[in-house]
Protein backbone atom coordinates (compact mmCIF):
# COMPACT_ATOMS: atom_id res chain seq x y z
CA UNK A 1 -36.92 -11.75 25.02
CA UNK A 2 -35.99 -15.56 24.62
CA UNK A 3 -37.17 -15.05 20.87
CA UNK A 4 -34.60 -12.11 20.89
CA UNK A 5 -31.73 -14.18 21.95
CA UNK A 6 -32.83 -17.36 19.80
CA UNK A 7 -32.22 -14.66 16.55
CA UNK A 8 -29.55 -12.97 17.53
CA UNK A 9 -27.88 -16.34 18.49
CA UNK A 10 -28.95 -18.01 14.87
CA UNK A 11 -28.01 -14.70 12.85
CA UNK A 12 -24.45 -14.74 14.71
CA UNK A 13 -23.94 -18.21 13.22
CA UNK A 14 -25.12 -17.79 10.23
CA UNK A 15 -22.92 -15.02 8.70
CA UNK A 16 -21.00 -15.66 6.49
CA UNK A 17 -17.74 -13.83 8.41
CA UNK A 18 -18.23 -16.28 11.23
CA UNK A 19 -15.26 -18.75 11.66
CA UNK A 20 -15.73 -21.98 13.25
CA UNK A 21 -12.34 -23.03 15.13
CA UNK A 22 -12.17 -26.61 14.01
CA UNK A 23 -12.68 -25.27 9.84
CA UNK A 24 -9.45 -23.19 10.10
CA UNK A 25 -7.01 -24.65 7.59
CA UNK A 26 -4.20 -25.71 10.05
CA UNK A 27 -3.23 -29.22 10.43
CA UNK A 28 -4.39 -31.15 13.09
CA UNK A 29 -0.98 -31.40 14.92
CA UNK A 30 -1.04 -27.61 15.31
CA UNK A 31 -4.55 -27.63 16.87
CA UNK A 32 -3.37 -29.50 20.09
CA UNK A 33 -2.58 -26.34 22.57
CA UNK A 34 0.35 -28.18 24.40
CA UNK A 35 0.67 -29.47 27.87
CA UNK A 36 -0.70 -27.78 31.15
CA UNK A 37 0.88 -27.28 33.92
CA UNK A 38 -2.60 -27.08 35.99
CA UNK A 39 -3.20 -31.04 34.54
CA UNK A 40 0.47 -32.17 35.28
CA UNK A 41 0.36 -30.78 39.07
CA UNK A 42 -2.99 -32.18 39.57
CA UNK A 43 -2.08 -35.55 37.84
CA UNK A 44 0.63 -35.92 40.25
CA UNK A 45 -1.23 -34.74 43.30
CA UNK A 46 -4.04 -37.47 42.08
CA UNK A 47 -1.55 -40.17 41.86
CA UNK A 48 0.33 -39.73 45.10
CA UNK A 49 -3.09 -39.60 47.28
CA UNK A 50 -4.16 -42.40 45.38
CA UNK A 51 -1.54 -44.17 46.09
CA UNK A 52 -1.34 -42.99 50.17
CA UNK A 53 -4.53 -44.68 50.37
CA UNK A 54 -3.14 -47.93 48.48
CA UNK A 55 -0.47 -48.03 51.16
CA UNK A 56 -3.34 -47.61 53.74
CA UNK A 57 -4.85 -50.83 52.21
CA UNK A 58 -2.24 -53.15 52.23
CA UNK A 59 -1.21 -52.32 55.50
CA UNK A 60 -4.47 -52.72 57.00
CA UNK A 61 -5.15 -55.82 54.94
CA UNK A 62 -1.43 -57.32 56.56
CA UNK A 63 -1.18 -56.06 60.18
CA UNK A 64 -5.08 -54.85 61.18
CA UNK A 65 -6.14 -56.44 63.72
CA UNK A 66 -10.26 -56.53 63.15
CA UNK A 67 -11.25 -57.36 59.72
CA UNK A 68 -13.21 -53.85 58.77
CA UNK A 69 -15.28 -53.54 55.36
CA UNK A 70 -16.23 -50.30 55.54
CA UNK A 71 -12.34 -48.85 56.18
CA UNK A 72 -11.38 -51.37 53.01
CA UNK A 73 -14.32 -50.15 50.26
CA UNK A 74 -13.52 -46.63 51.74
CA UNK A 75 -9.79 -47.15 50.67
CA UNK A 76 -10.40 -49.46 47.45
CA UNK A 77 -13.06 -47.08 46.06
CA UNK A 78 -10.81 -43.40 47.02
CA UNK A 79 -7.34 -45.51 45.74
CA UNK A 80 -8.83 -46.62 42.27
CA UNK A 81 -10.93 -42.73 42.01
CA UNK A 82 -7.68 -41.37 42.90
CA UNK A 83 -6.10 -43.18 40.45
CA UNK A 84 -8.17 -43.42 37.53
CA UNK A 85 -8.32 -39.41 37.99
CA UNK A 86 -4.66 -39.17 37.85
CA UNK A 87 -4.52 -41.72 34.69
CA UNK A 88 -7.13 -39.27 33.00
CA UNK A 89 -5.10 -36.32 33.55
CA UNK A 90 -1.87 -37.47 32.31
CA UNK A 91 -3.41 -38.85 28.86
CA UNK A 92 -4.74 -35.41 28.51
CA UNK A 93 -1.37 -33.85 29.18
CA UNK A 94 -0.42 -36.21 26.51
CA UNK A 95 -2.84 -34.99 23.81
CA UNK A 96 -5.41 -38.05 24.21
């Protein structure tokens, strides 16, 4: 049965009828789809929590009261994965 599949899959790309998408004769400026809505909502959701827990940061770094390393690597290590998300989302938007 796996033999089956491996044959079928080879024979499908083999043909001579079969059309590869990036050997299509358009220019490369036409192959970018355009921007997505689903990447520019989650970019911005991305960058405002990462942000939040920036906030959360420097106001616990200027008025806490007990010096806590566990609440600041929670908060440095969800800000910067936050925003380094975010940052990756809006270069795709861009076509990066």
């Amino acid at each position: 049965m796996i033999v089956f599949f491996f044959f079928l899959i080879t024979n499908t790309l083999l043909q001579d009828d079969f059309e590869w998408w990036w050997e299509e004769e358009r220019p490369i400026e036409e192959l970018f789809e355009g921007p997505s809505i689903v990447l520019w909502v989650l970019a911005w959701i991305f960058f405002g929590v990462g942000m939040v827990f920036l906030l959360i940061l420097v106001l616990y770094t200027k008025y806490g009261r007990e010096i806590s390393i566990r609440l600041s690597l929670i908060t440095i290590v969800a800000g910067s994965l936050f925003l380094a998300f975010s940052i990756h989302f809006f270069l795709l938007q861009a076509g990066y």
